[in-house]
PDB file of N, CA and C in Angstrom:
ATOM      1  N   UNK A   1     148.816 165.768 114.396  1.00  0.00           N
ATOM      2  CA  UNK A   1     148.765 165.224 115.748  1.00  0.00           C
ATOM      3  C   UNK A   1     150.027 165.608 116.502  1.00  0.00           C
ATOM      4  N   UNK A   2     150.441 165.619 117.732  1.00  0.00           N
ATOM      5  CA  UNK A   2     151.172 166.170 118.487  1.00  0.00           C
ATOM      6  C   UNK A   2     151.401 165.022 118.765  1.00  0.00           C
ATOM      7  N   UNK A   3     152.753 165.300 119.468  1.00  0.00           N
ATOM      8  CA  UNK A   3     153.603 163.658 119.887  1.00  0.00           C
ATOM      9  C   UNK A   3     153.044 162.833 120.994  1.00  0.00           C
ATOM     10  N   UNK A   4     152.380 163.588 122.168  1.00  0.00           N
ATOM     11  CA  UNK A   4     151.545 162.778 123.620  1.00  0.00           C
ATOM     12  C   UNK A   4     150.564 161.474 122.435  1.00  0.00           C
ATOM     13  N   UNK A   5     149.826 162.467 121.434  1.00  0.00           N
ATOM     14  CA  UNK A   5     148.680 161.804 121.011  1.00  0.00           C
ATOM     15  C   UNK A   5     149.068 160.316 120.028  1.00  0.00           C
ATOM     16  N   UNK A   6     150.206 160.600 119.303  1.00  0.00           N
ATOM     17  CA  UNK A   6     150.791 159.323 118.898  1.00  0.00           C
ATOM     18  C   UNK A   6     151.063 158.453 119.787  1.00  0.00           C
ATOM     19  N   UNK A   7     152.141 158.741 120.908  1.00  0.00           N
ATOM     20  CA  UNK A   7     152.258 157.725 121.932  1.00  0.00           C
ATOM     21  C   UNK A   7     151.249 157.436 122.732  1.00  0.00           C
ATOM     22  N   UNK A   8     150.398 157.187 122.724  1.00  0.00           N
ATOM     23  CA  UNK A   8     148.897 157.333 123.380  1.00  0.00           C
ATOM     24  C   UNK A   8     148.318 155.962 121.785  1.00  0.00           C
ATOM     25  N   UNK A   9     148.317 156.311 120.384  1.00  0.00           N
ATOM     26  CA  UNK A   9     147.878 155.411 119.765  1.00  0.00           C
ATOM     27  C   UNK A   9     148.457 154.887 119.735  1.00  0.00           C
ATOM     28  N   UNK A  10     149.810 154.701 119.607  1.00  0.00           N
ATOM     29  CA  UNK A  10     150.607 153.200 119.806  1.00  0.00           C
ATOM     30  C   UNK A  10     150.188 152.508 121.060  1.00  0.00           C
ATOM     31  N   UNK A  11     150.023 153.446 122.233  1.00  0.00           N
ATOM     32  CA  UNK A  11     150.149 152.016 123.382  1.00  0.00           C
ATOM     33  C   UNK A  11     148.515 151.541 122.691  1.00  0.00           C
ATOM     34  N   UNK A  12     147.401 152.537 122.376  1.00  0.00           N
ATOM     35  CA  UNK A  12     146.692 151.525 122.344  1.00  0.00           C
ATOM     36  C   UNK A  12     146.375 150.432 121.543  1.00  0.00           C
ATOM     37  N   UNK A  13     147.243 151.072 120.216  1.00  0.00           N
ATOM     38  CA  UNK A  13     147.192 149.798 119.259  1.00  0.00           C
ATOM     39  C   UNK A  13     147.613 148.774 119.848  1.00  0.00           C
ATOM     40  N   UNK A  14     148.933 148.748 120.276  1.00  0.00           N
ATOM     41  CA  UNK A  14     149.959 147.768 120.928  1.00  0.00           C
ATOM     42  C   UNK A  14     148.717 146.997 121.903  1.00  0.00           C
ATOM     43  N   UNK A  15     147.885 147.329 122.745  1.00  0.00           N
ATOM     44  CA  UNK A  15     147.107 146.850 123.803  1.00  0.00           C
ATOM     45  C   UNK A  15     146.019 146.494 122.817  1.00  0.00           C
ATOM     46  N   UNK A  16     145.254 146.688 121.817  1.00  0.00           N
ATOM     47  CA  UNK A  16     144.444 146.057 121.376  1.00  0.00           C
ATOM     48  C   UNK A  16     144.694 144.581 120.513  1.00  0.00           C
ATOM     49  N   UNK A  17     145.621 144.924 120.274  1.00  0.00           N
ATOM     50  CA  UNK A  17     146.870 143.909 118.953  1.00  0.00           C
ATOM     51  C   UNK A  17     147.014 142.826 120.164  1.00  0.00           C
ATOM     52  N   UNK A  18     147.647 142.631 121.551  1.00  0.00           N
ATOM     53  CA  UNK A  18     147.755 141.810 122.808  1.00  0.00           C
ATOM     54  C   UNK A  18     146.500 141.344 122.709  1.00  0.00           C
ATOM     55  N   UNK A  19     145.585 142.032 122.538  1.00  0.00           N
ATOM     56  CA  UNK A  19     144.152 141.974 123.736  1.00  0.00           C
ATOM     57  C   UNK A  19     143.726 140.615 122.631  1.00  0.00           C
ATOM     58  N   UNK A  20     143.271 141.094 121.587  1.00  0.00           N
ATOM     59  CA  UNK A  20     143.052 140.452 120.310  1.00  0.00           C
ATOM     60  C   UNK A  20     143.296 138.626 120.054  1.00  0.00           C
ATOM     61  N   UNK A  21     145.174 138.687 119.983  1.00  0.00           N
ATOM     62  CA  UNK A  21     145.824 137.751 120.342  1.00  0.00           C
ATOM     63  C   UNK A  21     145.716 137.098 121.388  1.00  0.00           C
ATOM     64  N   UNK A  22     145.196 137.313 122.363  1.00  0.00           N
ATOM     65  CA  UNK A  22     144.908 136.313 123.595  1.00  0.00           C
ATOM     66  C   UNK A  22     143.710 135.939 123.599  1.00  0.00           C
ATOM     67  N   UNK A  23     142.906 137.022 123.331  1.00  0.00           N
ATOM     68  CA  UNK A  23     141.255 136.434 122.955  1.00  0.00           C
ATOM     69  C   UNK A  23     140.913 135.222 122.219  1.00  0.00           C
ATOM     70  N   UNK A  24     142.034 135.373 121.179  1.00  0.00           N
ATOM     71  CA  UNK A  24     141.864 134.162 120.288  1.00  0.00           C
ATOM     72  C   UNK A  24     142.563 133.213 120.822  1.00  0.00           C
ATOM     73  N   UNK A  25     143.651 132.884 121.142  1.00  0.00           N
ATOM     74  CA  UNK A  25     144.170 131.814 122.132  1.00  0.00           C
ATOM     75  C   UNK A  25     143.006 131.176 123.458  1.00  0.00           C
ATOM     76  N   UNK A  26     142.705 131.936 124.050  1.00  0.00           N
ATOM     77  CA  UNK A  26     141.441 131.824 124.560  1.00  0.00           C
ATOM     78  C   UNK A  26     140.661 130.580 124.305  1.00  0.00           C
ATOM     79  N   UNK A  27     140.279 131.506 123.347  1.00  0.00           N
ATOM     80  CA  UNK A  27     139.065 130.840 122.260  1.00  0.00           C
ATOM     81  C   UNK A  27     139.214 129.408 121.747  1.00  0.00           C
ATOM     82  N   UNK A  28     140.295 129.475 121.489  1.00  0.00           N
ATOM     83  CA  UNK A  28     140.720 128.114 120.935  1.00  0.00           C
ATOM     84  C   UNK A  28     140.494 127.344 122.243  1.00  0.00           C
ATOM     85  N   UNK A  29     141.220 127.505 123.369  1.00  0.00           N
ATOM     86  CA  UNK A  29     141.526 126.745 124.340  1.00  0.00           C
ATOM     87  C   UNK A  29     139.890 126.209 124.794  1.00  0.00           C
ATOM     88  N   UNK A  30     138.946 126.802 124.851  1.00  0.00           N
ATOM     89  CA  UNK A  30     137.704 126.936 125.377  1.00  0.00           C
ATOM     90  C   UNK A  30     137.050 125.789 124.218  1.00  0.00           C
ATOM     91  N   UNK A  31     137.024 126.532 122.847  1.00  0.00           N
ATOM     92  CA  UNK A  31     136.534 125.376 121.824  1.00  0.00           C
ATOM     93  C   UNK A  31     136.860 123.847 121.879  1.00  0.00           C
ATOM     94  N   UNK A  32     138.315 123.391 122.032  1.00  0.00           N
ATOM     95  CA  UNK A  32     138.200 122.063 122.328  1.00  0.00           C
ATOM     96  C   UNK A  32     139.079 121.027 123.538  1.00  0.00           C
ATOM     97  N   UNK A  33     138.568 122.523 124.342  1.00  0.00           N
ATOM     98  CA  UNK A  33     138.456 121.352 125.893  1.00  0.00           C
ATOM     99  C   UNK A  33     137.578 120.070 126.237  1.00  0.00           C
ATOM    100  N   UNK A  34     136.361 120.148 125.639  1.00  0.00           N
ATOM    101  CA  UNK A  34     136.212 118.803 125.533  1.00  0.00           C
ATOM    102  C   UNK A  34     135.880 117.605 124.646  1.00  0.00           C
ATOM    103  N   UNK A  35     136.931 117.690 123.955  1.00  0.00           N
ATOM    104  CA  UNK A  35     137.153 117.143 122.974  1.00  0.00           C
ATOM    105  C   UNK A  35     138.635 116.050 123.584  1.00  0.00           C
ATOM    106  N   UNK A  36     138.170 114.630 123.289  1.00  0.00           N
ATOM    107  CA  UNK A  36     139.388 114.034 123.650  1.00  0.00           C
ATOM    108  C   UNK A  36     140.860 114.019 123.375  1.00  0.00           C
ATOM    109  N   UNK A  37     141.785 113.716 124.070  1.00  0.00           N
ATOM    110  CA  UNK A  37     143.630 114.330 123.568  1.00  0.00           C
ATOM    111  C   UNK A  37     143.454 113.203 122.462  1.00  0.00           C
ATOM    112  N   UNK A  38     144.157 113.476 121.632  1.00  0.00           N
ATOM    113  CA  UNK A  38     144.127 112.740 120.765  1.00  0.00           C
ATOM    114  C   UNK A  38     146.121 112.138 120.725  1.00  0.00           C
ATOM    115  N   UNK A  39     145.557 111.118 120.097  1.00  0.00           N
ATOM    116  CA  UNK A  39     147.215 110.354 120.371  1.00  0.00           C
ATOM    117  C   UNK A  39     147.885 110.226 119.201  1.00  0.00           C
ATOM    118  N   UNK A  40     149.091 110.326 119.539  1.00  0.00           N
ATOM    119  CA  UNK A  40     149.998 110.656 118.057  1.00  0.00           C
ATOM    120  C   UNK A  40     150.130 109.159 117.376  1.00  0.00           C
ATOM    121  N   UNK A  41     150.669 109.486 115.878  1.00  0.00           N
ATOM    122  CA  UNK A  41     151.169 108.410 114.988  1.00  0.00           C
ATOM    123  C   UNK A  41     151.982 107.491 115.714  1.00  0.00           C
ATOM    124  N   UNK A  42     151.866 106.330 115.068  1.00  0.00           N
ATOM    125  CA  UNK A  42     152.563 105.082 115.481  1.00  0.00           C
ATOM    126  C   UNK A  42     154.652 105.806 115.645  1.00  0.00           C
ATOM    127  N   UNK A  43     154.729 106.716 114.493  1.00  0.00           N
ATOM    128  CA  UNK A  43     156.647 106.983 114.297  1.00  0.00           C
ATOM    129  C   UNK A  43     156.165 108.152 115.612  1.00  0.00           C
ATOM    130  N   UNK A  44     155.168 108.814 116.209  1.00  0.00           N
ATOM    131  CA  UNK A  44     155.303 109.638 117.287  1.00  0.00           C
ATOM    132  C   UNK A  44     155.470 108.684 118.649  1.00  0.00           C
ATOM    133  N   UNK A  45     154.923 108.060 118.476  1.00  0.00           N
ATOM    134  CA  UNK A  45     155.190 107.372 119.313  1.00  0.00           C
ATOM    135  C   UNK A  45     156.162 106.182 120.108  1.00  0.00           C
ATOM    136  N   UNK A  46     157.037 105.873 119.152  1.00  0.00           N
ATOM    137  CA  UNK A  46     158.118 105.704 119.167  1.00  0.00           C
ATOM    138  C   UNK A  46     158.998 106.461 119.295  1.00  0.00           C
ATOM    139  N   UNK A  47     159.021 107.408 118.726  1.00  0.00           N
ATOM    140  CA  UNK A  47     160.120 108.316 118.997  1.00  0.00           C
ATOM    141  C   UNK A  47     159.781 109.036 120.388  1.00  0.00           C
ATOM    142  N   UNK A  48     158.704 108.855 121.353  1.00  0.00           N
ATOM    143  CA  UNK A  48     158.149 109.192 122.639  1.00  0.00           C
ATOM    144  C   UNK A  48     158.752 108.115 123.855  1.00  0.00           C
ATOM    145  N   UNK A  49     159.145 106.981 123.188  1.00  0.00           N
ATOM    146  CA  UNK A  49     159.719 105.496 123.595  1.00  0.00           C
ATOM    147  C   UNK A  49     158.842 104.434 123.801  1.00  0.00           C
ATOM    148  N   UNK A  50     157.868 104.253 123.293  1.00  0.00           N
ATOM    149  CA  UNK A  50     156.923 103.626 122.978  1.00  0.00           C
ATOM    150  C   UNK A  50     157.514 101.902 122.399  1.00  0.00           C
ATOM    151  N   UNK A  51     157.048 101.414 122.738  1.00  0.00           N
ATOM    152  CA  UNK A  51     158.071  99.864 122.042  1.00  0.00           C
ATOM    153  C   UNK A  51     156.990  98.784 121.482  1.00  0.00           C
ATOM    154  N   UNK A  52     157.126  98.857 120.206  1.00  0.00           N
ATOM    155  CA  UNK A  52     156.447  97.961 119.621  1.00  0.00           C
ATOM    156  C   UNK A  52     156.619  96.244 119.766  1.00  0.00           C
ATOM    157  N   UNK A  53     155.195  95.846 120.506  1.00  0.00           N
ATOM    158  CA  UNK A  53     155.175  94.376 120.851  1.00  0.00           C
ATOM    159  C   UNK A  53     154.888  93.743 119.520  1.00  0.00           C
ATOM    160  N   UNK A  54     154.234  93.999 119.121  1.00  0.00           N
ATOM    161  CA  UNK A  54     153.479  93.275 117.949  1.00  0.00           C
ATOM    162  C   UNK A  54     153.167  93.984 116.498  1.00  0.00           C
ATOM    163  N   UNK A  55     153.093  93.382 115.640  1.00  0.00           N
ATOM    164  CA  UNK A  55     152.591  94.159 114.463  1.00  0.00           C
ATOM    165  C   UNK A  55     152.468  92.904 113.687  1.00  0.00           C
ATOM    166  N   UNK A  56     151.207  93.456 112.772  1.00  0.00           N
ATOM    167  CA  UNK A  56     150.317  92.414 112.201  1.00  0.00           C
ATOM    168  C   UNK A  56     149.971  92.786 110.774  1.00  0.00           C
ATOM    169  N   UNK A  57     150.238  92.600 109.745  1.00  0.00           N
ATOM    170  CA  UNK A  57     149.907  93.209 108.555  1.00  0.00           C
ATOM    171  C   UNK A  57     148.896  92.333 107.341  1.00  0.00           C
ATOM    172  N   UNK A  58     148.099  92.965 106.926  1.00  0.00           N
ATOM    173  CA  UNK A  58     147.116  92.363 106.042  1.00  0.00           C
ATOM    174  C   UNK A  58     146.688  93.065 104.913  1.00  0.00           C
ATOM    175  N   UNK A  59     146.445  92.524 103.788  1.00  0.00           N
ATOM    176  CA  UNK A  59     145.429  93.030 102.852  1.00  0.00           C
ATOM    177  C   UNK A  59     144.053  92.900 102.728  1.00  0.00           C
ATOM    178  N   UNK A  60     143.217  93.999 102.960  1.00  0.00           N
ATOM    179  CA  UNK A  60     141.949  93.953 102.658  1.00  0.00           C
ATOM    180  C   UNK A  60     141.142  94.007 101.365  1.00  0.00           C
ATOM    181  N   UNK A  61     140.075  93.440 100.599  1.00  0.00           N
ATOM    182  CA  UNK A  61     139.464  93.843  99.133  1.00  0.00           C
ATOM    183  C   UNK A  61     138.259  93.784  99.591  1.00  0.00           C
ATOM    184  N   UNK A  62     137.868  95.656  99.212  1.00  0.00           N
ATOM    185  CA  UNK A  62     136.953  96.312  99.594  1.00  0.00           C
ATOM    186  C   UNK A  62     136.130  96.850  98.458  1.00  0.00           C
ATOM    187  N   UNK A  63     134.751  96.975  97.838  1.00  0.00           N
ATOM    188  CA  UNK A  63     134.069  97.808  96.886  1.00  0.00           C
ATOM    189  C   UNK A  63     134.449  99.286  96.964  1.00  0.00           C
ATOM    190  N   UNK A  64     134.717  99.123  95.643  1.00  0.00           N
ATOM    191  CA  UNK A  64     135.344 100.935  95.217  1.00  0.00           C
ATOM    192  C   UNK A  64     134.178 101.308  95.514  1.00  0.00           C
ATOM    193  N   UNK A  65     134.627 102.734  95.822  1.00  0.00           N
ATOM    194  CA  UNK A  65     134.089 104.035  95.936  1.00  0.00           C
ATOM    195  C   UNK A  65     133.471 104.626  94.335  1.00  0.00           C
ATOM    196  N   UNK A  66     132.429 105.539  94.532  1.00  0.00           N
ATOM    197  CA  UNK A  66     131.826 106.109  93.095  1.00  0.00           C
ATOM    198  C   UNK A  66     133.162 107.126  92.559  1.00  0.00           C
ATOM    199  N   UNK A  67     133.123 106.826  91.430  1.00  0.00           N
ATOM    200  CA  UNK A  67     132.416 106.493  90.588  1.00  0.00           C
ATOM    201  C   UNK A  67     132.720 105.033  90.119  1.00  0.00           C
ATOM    202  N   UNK A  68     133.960 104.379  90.689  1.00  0.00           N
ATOM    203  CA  UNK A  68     134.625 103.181  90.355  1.00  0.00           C
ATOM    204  C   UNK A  68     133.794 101.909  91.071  1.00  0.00           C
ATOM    205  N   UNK A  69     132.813 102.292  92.067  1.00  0.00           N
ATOM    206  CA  UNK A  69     132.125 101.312  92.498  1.00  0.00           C
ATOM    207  C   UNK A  69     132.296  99.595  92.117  1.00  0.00           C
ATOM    208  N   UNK A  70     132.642  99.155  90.410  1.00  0.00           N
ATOM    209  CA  UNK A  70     132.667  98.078  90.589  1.00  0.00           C
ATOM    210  C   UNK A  70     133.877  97.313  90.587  1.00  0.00           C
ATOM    211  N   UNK A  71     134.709  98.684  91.062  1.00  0.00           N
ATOM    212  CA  UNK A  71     136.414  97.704  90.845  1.00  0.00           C
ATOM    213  C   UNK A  71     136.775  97.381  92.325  1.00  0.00           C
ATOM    214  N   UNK A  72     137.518  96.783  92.859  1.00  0.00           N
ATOM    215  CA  UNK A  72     137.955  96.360  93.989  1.00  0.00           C
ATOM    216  C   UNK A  72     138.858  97.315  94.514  1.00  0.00           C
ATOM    217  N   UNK A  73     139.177  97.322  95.516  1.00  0.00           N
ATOM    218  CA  UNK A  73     140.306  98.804  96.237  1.00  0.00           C
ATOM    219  C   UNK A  73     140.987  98.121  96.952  1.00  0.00           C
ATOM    220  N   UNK A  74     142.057  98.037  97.367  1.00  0.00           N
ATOM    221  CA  UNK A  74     143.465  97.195  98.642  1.00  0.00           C
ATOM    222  C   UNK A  74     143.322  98.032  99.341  1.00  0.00           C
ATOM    223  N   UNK A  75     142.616  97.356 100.461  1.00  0.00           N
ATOM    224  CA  UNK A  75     143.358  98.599 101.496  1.00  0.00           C
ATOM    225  C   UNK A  75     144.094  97.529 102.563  1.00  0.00           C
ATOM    226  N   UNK A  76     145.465  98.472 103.037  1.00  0.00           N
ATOM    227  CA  UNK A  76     146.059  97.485 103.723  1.00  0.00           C
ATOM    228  C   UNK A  76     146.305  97.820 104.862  1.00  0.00           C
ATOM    229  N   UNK A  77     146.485  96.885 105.830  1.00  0.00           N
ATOM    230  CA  UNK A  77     145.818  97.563 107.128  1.00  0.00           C
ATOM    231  C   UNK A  77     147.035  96.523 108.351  1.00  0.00           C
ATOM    232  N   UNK A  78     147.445  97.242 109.042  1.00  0.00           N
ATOM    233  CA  UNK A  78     148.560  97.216 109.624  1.00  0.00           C
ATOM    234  C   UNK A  78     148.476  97.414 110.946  1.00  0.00           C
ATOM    235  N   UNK A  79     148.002  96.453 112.104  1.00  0.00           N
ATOM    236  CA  UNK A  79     148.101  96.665 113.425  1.00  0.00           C
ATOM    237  C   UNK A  79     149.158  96.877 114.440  1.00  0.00           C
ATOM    238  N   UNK A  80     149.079  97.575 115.454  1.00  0.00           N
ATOM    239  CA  UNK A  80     149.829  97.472 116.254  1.00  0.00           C
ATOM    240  C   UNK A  80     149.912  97.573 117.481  1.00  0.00           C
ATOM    241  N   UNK A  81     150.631  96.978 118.381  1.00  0.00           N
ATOM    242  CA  UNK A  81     150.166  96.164 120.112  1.00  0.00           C
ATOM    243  C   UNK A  81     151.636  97.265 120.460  1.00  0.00           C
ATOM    244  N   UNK A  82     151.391  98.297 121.529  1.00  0.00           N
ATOM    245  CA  UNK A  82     152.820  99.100 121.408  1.00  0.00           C
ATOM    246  C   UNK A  82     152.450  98.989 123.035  1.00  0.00           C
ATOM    247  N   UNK A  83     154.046  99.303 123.697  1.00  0.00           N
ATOM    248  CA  UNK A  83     153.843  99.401 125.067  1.00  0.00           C
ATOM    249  C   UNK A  83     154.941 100.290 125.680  1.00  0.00           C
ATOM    250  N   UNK A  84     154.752 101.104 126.795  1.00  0.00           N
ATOM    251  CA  UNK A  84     155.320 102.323 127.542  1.00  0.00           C
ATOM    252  C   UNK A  84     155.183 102.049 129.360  1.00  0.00           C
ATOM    253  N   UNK A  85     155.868 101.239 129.723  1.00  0.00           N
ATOM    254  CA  UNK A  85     155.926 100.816 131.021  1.00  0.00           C
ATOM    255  C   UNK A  85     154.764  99.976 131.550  1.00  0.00           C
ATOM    256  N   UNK A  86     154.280 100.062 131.991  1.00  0.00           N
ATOM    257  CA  UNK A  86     153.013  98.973 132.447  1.00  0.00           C
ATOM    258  C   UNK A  86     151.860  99.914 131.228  1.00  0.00           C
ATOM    259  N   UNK A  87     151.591 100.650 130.663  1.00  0.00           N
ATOM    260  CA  UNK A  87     150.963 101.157 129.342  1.00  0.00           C
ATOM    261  C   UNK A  87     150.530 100.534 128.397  1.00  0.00           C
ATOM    262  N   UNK A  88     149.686 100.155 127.682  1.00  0.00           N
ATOM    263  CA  UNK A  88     149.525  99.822 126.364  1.00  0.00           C
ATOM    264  C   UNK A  88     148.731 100.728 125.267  1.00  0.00           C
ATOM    265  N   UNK A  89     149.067 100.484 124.133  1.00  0.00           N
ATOM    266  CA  UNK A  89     148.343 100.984 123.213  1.00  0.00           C
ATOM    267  C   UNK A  89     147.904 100.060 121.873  1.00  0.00           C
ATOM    268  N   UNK A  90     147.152 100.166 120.890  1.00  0.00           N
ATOM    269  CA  UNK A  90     146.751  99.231 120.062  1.00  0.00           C
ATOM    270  C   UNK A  90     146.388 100.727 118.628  1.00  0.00           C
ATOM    271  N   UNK A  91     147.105 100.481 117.971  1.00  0.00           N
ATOM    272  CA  UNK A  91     147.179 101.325 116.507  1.00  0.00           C
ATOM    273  C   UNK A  91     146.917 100.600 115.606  1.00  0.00           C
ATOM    274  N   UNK A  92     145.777 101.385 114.381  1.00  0.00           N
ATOM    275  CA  UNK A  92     145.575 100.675 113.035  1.00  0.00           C
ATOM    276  C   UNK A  92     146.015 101.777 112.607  1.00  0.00           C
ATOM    277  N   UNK A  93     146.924 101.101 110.800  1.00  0.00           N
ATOM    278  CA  UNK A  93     147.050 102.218 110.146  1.00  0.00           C
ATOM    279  C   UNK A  93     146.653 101.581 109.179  1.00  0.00           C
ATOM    280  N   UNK A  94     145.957 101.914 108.219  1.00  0.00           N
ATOM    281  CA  UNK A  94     145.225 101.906 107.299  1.00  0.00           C
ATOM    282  C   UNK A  94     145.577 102.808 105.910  1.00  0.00           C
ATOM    283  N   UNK A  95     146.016 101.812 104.984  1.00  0.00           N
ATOM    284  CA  UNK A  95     146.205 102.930 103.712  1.00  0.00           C
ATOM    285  C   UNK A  95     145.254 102.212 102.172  1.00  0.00           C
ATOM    286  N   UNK A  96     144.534 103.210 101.881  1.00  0.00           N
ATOM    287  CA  UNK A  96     143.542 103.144 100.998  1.00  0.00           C
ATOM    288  C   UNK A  96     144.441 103.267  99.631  1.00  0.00           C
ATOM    289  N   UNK A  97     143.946 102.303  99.014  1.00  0.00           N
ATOM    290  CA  UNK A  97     145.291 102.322  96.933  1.00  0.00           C
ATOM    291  C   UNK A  97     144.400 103.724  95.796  1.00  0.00           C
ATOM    292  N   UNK A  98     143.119 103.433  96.478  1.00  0.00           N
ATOM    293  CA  UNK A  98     141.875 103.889  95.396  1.00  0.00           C
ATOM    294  C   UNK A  98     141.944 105.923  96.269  1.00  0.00           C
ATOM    295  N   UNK A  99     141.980 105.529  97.378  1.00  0.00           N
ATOM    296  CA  UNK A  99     142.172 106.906  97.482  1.00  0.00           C
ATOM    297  C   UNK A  99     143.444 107.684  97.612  1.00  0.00           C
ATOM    298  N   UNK A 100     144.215 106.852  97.863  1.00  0.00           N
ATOM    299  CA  UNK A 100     146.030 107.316  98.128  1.00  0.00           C
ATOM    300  C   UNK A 100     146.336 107.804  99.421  1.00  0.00           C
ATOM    301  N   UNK A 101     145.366 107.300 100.703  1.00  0.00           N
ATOM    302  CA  UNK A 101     145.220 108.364 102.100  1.00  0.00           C
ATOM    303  C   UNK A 101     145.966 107.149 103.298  1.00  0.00           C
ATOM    304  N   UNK A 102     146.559 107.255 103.970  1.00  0.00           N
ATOM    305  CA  UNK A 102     146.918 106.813 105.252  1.00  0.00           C
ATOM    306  C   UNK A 102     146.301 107.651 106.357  1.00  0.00           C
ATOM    307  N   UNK A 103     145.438 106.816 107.036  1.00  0.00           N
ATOM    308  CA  UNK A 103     144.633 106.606 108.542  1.00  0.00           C
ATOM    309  C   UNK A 103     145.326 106.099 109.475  1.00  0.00           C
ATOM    310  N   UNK A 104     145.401 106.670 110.452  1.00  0.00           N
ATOM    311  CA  UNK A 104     146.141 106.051 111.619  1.00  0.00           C
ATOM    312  C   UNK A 104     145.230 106.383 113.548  1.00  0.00           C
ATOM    313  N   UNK A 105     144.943 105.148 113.831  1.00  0.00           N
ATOM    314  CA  UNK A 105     144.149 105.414 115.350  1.00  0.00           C
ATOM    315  C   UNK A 105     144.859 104.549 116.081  1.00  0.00           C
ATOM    316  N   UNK A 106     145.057 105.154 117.394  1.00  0.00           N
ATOM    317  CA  UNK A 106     145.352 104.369 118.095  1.00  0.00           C
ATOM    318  C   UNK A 106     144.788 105.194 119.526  1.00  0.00           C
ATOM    319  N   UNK A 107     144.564 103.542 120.212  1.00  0.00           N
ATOM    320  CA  UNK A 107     143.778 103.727 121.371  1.00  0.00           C
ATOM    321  C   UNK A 107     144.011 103.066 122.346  1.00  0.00           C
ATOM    322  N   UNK A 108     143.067 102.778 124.035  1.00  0.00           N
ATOM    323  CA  UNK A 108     143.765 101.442 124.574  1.00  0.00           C
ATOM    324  C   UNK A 108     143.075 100.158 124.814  1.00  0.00           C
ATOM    325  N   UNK A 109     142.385 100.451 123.598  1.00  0.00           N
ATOM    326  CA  UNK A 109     141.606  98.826 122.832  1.00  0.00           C
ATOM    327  C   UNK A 109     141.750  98.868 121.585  1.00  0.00           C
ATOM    328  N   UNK A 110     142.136  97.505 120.968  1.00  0.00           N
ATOM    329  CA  UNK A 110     142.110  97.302 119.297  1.00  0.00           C
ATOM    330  C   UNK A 110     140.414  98.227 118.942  1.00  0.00           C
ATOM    331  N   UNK A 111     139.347  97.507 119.760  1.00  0.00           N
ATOM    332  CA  UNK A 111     138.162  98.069 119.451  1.00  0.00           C
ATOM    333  C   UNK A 111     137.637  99.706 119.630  1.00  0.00           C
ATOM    334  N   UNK A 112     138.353 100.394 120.510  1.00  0.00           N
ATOM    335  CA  UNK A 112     138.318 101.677 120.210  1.00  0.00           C
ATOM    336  C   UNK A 112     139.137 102.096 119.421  1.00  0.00           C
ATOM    337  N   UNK A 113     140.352 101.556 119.082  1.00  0.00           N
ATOM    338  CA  UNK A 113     140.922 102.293 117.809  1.00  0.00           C
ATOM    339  C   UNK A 113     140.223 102.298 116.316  1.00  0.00           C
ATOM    340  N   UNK A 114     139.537 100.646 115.921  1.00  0.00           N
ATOM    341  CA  UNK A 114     138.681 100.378 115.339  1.00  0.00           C
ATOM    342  C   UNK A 114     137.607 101.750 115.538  1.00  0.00           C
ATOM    343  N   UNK A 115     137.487 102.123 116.471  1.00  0.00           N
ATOM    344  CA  UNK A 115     135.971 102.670 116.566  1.00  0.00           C
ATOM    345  C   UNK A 115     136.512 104.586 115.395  1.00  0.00           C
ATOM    346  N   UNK A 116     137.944 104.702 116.348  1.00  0.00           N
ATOM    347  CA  UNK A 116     138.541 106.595 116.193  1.00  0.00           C
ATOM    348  C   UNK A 116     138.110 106.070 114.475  1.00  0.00           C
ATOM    349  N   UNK A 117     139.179 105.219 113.749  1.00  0.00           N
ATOM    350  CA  UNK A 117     139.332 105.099 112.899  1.00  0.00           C
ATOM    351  C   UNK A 117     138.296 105.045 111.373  1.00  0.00           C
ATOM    352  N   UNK A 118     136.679 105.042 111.952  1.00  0.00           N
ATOM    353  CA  UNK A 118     135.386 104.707 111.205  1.00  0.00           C
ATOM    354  C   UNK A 118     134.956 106.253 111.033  1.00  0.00           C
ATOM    355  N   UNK A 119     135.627 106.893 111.809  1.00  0.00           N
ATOM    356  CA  UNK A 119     134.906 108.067 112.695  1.00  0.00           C
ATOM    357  C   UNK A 119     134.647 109.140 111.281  1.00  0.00           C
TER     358      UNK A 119
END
């Protein structure tokens, strides 16, 4: 190949490699536009300045999951009433013993966070 014809495949690699990369940015952006923002963890949100009014903590005893079905599971479940100028928010975090997982929703009803959180 002669030198025009290399610089000629670089720009177009270079322009397909761009083209590519934005397509997919794109793409993404398009896939979940409507999909609701979703709201960060209770420590994101604090550290956003978020100020915790309230917090409420409990243990739940729930029927295991298969295969353990007949043993009992803790799950403990931890509310929270947070506020950001005339703002509110209402967070459950939820941590399962039987599965080892922390859940966290928060919304601007206890009952829609309840709701993210089933989801």
């Amino acid at each position: 190949m002669n030198p025009p014809c290399r610089l000629n495949m670089k720009k177009l690699s270079v322009g397909a490699i761009f083209f590519l990369l934005n397509f997919n940015c794109w793409g993404l952006n398009l896939n979940f536009a409507s999909e609701p923002a979703e709201i960060g963890s209770v420590l994101e949100l604090k550290r956003q300045g978020w100020e915790v009014l309230e917090k409420q903590s409990e243990v739940e005893s729930r029927p295991g999951l298969k295969p353990y079905q007949n043993l009992k599971r803790e799950i403990q479940v931890v509310k929270y009433r947070l506020r950001k100028g005339k703002d509110f928010l209402f967070c459950l975090v939820e941590y399962d013993s039987q599965l080892d997982t922390i859940r966290e929703a928060c919304d601007v009803s206890q009952e829609k966070a309840e709701k993210r959180l089933t989801r």
